[in-house]
C-alpha atoms as a PDB file:
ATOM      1  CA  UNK A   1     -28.681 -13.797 -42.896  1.00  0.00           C
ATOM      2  CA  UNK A   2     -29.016 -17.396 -43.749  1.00  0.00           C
ATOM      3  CA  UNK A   3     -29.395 -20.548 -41.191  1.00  0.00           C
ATOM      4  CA  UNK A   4     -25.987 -21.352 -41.304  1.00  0.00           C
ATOM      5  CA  UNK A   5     -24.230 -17.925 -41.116  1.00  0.00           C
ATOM      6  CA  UNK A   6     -26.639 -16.986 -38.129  1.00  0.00           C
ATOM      7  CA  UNK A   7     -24.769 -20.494 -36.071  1.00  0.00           C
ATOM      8  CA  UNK A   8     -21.747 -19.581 -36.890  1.00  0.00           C
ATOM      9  CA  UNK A   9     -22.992 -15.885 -35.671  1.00  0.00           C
ATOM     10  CA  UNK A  10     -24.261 -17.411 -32.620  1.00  0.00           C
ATOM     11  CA  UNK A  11     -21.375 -19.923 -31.561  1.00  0.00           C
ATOM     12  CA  UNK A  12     -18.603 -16.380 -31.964  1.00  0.00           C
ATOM     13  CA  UNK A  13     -16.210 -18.330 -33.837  1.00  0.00           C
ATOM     14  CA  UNK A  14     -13.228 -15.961 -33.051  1.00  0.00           C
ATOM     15  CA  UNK A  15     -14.301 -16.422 -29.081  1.00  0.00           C
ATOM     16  CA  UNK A  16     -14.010 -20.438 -29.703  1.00  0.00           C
ATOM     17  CA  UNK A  17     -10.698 -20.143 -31.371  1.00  0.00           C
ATOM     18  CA  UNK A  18      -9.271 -18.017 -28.407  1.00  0.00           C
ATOM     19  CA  UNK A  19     -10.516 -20.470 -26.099  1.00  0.00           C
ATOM     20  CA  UNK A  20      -8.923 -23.601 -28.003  1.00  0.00           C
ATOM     21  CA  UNK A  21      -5.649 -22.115 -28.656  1.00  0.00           C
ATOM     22  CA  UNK A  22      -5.885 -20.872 -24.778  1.00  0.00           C
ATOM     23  CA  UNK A  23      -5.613 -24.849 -23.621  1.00  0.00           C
ATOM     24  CA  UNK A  24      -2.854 -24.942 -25.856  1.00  0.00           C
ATOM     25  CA  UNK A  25      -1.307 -21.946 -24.380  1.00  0.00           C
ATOM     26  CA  UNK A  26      -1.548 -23.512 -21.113  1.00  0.00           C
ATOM     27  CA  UNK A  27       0.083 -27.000 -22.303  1.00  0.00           C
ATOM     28  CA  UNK A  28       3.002 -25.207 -23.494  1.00  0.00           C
ATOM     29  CA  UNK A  29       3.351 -22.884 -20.515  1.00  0.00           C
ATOM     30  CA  UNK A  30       2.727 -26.244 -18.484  1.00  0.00           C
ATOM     31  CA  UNK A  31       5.057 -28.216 -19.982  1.00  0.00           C
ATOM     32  CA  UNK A  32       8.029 -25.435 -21.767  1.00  0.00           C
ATOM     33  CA  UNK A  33       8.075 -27.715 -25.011  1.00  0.00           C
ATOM     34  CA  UNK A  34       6.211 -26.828 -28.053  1.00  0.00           C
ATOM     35  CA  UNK A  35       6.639 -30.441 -29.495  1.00  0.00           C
ATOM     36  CA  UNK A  36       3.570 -31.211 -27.020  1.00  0.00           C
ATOM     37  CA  UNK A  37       1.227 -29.228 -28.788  1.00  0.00           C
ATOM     38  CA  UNK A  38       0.935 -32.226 -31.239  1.00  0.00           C
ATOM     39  CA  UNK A  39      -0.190 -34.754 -28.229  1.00  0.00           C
ATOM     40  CA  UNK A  40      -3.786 -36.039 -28.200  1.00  0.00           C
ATOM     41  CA  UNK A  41      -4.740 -34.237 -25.039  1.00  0.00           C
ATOM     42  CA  UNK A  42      -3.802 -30.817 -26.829  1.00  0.00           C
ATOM     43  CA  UNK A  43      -5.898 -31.542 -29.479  1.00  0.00           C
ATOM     44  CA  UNK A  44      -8.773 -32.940 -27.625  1.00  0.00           C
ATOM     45  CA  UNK A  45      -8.329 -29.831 -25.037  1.00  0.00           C
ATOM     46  CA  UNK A  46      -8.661 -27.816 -28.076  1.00  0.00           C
ATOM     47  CA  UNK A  47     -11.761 -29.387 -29.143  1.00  0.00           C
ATOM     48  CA  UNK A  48     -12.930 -28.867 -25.847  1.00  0.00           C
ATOM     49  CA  UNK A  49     -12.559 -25.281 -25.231  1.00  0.00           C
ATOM     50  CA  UNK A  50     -13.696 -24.606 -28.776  1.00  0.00           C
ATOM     51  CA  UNK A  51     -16.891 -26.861 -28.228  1.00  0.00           C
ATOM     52  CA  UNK A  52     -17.864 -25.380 -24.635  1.00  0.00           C
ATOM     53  CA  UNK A  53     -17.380 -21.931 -25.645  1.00  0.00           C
ATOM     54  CA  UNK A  54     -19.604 -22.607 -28.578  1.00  0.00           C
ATOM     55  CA  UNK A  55     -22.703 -23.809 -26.530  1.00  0.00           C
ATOM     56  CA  UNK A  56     -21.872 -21.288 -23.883  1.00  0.00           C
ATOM     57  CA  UNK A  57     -22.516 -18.762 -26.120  1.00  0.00           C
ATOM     58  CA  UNK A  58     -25.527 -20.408 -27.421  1.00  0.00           C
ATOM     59  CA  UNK A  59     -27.064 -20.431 -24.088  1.00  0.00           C
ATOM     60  CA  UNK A  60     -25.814 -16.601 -23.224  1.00  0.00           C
ATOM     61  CA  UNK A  61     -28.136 -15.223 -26.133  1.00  0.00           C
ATOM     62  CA  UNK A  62     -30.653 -17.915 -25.334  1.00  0.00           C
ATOM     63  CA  UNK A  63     -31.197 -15.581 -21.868  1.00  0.00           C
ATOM     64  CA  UNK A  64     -30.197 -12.915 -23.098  1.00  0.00           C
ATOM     65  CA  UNK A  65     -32.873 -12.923 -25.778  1.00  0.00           C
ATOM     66  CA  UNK A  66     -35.563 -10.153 -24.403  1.00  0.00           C
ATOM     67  CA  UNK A  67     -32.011  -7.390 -23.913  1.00  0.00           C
ATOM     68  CA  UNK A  68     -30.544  -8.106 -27.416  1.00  0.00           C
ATOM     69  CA  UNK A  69     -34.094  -7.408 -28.686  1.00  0.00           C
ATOM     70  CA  UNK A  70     -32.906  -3.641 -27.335  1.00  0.00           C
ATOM     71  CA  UNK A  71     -29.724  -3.577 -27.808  1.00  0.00           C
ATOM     72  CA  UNK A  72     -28.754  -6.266 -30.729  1.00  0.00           C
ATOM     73  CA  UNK A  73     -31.855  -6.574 -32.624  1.00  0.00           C
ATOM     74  CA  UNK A  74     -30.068  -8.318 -35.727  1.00  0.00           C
ATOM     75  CA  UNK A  75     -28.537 -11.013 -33.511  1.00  0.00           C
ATOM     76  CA  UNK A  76     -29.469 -14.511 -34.780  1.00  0.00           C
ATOM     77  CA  UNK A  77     -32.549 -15.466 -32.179  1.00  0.00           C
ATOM     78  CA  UNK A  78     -34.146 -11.547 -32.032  1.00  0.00           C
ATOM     79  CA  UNK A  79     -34.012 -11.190 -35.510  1.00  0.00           C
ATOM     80  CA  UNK A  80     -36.166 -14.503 -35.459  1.00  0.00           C
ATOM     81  CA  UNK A  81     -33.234 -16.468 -37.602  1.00  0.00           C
ATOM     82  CA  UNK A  82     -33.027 -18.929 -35.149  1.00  0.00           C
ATOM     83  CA  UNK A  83     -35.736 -20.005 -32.695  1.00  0.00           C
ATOM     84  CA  UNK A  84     -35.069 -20.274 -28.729  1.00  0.00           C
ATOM     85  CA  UNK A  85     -35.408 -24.194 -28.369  1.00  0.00           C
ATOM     86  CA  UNK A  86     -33.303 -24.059 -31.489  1.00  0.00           C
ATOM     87  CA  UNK A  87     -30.272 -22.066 -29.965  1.00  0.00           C
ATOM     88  CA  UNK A  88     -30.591 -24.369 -27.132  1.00  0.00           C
ATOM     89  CA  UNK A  89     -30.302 -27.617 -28.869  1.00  0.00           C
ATOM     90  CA  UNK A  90     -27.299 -26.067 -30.813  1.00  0.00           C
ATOM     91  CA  UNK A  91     -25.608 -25.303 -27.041  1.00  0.00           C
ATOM     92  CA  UNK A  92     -26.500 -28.949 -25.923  1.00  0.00           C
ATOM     93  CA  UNK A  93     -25.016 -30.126 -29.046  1.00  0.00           C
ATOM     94  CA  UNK A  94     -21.981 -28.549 -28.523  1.00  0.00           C
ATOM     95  CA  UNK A  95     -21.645 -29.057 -24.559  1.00  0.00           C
ATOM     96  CA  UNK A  96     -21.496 -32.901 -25.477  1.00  0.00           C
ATOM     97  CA  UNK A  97     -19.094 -32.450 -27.916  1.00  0.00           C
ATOM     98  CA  UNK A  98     -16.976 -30.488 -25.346  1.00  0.00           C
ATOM     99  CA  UNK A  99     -17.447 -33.345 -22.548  1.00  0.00           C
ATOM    100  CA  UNK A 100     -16.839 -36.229 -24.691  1.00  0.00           C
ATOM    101  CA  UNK A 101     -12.884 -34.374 -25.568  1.00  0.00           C
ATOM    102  CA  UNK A 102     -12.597 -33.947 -21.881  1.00  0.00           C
ATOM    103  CA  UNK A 103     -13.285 -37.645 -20.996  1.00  0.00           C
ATOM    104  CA  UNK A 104     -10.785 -38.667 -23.387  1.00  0.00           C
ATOM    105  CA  UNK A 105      -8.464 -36.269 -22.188  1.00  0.00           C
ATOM    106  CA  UNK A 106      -8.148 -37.564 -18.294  1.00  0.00           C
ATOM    107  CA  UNK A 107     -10.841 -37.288 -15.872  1.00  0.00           C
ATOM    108  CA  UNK A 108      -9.451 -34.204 -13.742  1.00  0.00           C
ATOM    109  CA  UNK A 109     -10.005 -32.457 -17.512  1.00  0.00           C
ATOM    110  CA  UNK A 110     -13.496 -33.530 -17.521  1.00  0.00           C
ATOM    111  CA  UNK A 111     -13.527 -32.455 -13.999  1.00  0.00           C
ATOM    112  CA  UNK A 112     -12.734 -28.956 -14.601  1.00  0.00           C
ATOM    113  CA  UNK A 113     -14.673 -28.391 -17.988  1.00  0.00           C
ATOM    114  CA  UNK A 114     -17.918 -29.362 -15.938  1.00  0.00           C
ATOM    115  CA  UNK A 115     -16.579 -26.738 -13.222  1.00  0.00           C
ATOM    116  CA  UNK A 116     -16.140 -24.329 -15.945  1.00  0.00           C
ATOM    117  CA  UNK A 117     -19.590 -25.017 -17.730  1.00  0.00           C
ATOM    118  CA  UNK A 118     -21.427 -25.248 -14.143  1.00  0.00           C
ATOM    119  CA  UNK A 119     -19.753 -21.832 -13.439  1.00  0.00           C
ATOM    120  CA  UNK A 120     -20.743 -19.855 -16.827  1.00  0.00           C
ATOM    121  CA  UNK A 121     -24.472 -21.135 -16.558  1.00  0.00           C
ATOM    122  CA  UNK A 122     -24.618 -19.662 -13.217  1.00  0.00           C
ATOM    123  CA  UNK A 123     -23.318 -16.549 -14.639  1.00  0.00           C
ATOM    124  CA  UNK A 124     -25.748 -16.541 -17.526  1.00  0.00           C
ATOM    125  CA  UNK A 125     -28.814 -17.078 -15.067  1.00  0.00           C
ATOM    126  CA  UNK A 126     -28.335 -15.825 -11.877  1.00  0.00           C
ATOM    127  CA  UNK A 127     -24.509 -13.896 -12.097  1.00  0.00           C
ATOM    128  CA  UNK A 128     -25.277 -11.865 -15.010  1.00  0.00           C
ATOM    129  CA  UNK A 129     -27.721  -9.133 -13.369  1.00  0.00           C
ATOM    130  CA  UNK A 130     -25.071  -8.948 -10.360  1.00  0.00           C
ATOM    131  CA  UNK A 131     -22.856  -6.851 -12.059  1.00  0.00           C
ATOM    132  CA  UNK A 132     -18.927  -6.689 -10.947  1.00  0.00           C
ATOM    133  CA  UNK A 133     -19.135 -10.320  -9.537  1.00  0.00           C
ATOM    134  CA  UNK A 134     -20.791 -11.564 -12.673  1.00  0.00           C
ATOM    135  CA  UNK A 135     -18.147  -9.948 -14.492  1.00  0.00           C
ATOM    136  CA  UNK A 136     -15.523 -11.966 -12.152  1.00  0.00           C
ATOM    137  CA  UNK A 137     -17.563 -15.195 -13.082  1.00  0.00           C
ATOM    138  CA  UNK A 138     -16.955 -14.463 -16.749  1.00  0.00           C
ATOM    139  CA  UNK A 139     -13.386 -13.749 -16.364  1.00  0.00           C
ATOM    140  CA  UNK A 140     -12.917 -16.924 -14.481  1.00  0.00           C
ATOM    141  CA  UNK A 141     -14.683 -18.894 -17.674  1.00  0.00           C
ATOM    142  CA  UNK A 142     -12.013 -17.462 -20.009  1.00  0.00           C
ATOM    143  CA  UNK A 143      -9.050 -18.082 -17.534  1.00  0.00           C
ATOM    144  CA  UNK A 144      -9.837 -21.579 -16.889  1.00  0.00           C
ATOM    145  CA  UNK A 145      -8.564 -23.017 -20.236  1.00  0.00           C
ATOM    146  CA  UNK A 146      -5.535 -22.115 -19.774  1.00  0.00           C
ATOM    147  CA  UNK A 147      -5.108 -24.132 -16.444  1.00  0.00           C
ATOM    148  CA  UNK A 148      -7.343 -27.057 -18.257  1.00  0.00           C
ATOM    149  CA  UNK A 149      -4.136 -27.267 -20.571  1.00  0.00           C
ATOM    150  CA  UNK A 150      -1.937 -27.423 -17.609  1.00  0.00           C
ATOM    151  CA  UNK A 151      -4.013 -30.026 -16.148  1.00  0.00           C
ATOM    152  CA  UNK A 152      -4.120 -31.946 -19.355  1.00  0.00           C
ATOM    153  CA  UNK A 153      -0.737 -32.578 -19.869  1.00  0.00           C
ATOM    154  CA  UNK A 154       0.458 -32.376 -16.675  1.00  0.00           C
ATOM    155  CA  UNK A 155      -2.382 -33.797 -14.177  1.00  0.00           C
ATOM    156  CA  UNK A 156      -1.248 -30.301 -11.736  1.00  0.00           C
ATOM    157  CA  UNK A 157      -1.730 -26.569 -12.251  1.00  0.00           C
ATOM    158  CA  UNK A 158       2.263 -25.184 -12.742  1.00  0.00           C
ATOM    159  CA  UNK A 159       3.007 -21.905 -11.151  1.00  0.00           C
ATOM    160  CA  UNK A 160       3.607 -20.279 -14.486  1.00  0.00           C
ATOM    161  CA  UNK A 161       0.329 -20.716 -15.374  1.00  0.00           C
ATOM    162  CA  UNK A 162      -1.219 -18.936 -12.514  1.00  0.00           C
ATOM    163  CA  UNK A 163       1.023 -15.947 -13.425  1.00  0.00           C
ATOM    164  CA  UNK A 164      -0.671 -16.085 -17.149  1.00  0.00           C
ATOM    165  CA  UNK A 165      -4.198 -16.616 -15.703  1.00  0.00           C
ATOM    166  CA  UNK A 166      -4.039 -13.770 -13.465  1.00  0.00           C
ATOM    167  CA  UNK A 167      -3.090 -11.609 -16.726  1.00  0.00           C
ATOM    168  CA  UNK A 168      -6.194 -13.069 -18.660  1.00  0.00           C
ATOM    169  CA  UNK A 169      -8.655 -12.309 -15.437  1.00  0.00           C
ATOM    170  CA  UNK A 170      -7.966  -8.365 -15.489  1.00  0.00           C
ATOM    171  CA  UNK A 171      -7.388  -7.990 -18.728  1.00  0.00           C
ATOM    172  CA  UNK A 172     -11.241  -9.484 -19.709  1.00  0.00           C
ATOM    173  CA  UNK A 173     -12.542  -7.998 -16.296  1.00  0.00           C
ATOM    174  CA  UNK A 174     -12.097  -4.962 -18.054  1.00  0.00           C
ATOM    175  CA  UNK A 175     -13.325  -6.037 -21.187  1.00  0.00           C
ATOM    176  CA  UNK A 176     -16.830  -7.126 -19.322  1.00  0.00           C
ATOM    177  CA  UNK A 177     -17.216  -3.895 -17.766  1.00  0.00           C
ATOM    178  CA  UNK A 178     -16.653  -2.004 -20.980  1.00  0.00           C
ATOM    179  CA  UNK A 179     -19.488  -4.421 -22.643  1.00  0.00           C
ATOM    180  CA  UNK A 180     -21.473  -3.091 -19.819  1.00  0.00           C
ATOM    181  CA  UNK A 181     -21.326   0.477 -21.454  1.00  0.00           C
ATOM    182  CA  UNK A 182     -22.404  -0.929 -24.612  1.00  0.00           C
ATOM    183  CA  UNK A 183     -24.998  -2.526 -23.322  1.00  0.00           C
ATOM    184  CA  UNK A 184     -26.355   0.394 -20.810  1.00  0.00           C
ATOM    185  CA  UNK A 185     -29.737   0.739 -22.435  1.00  0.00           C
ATOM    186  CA  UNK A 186     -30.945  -2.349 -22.414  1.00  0.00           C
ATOM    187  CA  UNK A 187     -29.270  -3.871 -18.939  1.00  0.00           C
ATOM    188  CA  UNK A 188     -30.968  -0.687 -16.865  1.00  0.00           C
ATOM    189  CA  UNK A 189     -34.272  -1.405 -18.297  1.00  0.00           C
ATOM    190  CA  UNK A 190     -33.583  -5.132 -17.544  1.00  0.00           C
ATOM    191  CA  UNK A 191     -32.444  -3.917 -14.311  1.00  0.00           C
ATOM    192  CA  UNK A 192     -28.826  -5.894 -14.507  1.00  0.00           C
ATOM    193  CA  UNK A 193     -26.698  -4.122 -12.354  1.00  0.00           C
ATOM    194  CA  UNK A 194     -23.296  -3.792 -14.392  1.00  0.00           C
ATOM    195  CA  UNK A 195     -20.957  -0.738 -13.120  1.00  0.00           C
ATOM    196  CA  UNK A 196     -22.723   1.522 -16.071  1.00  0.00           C
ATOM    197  CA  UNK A 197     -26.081   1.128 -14.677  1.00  0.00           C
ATOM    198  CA  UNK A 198     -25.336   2.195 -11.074  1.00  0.00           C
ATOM    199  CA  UNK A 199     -22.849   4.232 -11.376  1.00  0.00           C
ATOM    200  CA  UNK A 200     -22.862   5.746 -14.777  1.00  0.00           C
ATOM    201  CA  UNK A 201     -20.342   4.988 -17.885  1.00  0.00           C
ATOM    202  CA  UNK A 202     -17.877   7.146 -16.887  1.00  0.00           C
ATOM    203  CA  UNK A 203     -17.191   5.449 -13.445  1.00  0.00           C
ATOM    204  CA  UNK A 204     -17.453   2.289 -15.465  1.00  0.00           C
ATOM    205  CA  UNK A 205     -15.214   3.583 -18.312  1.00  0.00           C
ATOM    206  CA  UNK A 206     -12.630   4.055 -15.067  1.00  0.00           C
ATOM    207  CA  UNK A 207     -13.118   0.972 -13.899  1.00  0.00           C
ATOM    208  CA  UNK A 208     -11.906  -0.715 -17.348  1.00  0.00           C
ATOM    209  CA  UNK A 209      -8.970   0.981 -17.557  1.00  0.00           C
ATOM    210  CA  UNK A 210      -7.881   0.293 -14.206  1.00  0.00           C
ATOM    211  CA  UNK A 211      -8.450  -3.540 -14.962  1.00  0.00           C
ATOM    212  CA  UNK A 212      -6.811  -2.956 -18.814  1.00  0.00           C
ATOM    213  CA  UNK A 213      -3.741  -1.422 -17.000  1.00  0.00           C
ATOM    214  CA  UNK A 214      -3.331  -3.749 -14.029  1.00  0.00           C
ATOM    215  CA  UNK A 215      -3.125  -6.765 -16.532  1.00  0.00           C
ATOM    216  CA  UNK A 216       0.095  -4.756 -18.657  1.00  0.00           C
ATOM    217  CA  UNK A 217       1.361  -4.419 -14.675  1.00  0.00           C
ATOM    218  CA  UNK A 218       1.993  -8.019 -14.453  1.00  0.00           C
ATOM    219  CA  UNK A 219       3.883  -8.580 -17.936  1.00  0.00           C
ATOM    220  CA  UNK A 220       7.357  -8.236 -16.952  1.00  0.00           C
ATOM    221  CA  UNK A 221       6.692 -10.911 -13.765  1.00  0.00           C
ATOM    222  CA  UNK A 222       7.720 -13.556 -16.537  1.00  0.00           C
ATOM    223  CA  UNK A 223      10.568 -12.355 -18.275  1.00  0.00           C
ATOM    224  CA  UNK A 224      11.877 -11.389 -14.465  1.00  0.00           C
ATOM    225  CA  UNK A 225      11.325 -14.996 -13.127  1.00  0.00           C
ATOM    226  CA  UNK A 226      12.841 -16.751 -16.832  1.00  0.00           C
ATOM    227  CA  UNK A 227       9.464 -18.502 -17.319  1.00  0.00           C
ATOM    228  CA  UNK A 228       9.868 -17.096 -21.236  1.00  0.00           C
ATOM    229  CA  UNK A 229      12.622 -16.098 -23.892  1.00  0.00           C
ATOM    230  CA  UNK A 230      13.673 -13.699 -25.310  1.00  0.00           C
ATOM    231  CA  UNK A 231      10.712 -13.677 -27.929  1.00  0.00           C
ATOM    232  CA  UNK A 232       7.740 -12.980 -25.702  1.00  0.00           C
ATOM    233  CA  UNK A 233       8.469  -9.587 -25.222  1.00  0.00           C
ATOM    234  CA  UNK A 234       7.684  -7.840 -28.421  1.00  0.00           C
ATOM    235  CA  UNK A 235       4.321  -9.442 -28.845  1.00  0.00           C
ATOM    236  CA  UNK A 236       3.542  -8.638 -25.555  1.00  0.00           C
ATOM    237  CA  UNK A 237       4.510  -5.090 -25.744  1.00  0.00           C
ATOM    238  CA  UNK A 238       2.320  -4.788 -28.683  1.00  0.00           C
ATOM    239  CA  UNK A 239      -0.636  -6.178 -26.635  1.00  0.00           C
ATOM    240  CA  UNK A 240       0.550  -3.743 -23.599  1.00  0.00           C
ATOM    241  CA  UNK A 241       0.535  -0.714 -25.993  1.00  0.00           C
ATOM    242  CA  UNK A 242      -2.839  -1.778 -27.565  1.00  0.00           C
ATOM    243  CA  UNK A 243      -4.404  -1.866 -23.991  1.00  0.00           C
ATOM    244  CA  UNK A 244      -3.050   1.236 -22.680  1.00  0.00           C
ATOM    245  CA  UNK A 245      -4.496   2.818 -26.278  1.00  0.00           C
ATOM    246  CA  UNK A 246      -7.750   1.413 -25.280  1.00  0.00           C
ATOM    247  CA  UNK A 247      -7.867   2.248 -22.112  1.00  0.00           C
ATOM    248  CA  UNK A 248      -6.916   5.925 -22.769  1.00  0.00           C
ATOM    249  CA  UNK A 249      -9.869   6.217 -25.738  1.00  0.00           C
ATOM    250  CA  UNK A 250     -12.205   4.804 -23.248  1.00  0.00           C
ATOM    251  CA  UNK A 251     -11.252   7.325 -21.015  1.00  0.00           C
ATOM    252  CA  UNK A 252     -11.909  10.123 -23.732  1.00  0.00           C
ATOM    253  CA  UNK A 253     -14.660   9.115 -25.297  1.00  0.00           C
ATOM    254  CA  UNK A 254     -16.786   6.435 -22.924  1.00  0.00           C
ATOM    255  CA  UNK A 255     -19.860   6.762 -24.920  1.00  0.00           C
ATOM    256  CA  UNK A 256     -21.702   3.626 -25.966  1.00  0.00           C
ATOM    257  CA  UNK A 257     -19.972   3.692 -29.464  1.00  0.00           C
ATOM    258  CA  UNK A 258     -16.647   4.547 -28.269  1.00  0.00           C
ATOM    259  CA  UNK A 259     -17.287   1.353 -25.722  1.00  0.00           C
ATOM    260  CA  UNK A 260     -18.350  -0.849 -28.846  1.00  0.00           C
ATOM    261  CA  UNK A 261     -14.854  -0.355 -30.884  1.00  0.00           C
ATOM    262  CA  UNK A 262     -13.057  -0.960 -27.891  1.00  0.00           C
ATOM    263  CA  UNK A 263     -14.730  -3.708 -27.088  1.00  0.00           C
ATOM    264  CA  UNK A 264     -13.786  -5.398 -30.107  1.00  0.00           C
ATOM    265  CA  UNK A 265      -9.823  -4.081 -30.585  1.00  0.00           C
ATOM    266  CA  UNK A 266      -9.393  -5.518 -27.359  1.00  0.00           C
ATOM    267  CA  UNK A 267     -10.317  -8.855 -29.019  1.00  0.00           C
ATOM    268  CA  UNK A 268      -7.564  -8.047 -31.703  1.00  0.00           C
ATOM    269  CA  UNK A 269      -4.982  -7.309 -27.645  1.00  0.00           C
ATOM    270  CA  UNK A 270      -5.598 -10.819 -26.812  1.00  0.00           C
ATOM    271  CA  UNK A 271      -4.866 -12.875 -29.653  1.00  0.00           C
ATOM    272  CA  UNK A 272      -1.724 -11.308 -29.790  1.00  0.00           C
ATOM    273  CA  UNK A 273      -1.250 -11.583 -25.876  1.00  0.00           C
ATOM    274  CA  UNK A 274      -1.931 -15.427 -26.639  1.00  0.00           C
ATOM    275  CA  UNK A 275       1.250 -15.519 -29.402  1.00  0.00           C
ATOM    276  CA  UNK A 276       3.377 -13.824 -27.330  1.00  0.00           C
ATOM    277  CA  UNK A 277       2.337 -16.210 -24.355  1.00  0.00           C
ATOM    278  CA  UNK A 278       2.675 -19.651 -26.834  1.00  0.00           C
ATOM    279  CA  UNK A 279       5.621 -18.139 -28.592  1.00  0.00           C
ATOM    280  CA  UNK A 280       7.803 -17.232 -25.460  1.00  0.00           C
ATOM    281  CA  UNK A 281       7.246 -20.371 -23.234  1.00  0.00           C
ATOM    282  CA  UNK A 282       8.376 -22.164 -26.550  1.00  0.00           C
ATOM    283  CA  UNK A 283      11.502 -24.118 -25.848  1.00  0.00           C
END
């Protein structure tokens, strides 16, 4: 692994994109016109979420260094690739980047990106060995760019947006709990006490469907209340369908490989959850 593939390895680029093209999701839901994806405060908002989820991520395997040495041994900074001080430079880097496209944005924007990034470092240093509510931090980190894009075209977080955001928080509440069955050797020896550790990884495995299932719940509020067309709900059953499938392998097979796969399909659910949120508001 070379310098340069071990940053882009370290910054998840797929993560970044999600995040970017979530503030966009949220300018469109904000705003119901698609023309306003080519404003300035779109594209800085992009910039922003890409940039802050970049050094976020930095800074995650920065602490979580000494568990990926268990569990991910051929991530960039255990496999000695890239040095500590070095992965936090990158995240400081990055972080600026991320502030400076808020500030130009409006200054509630930079408001809530240093809410977001004040939020996620507590998570990565204090909210990460707590479990469930360190799993709630996280899901609030990936929510939040959707209502930055509300807020950066709009100045005000629009109803429609709440109903989105409250899709994205189960949907990667379950997500975090299922990384917690990958991650079961390691987090029990660092004593972090995800749902797998304390109560084993078929409680946990549960647990993630439950979340997975309660987010498809909530789909039809928007087509019921005419906040999308037409449009919105074939991609959206696709992501529904692709979460119940998860949730129902996880339920089978909730062994730490079984975990991984789903961990990353569900990845593949919410990039098409975000095209059928984008393309339905679309007026």
């Amino acid at each position: 692994m070379s310098k340069l593939d071990a940053y882009f390895r370290i910054m998840r680029p797929v993560n970044c994109l999600m995040m970017g093209f979530a503030v966009a999701v949220g300018s469109v839901l904000a705003s119901s016109n698609v023309l306003n994806l080519l404003r300035p405060n779109v594209f800085y908002g992009f910039i922003t979420g890409f940039a802050l989820t970049a050094g976020s991520m930095a800074i995650n395997d920065y602490f979580d260094r000494e568990i990926d040495a268990i569990n991910e041994p051929k991530r960039p900074i255990p496999s000695g690739v890239i040095k500590p001080r070095e992965a936090l430079g990158f995240a400081f880097v990055s972080a600026m980047i991320g502030f400076l496209a808020a500030f130009s944005t409006n200054i509630f924007s930079l408001v809530l990106a240093a809410v977001s990034w004040v939020l996620f470092t507590t998570y990565t240093i204090v909210g990460k060995r707590s479990g469930l509510p360190g799993n709630f931090l996280v899901s609030t980190c990936v929510a939040i760019p959707f209502i930055y894009g509300s807020v950066a075209l709009t100045n005000a977080v629009q109803l429609n947006v709440l109903i989105f955001v409250s899709m994205v928080f189960l949907s990667n509440t379950g997500r975090e709990i299922t990384k917690g069955i990958v991650d079961i050797v390691g987090d029990r020896k660092q004593k972090v006490q995800t749902l797998a550790v304390r109560f084993g990884d078929k409680f946990a495995a549960i647990a993630a469907a439950l979340f997975y299932i309660s987010a498809t719940l909530l789909t039809p509020i928007p087509v019921l209340f005419g906040l999308v067309s037409f449009w919105f709900i074939p991609l959206v059953a696709v992501t529904d369908i692709g979460l119940v499938y998860s949730s129902l392998s996880l339920l089978r097979d909730h062994s730490r490989e079984s975990a991984r796969r789903v961990k990353r399909i569900v990845l593949l659910w919410f990039v098409v959850g975000l095209l059928a949120f984008l393309i339905g508001a679309a007026r």
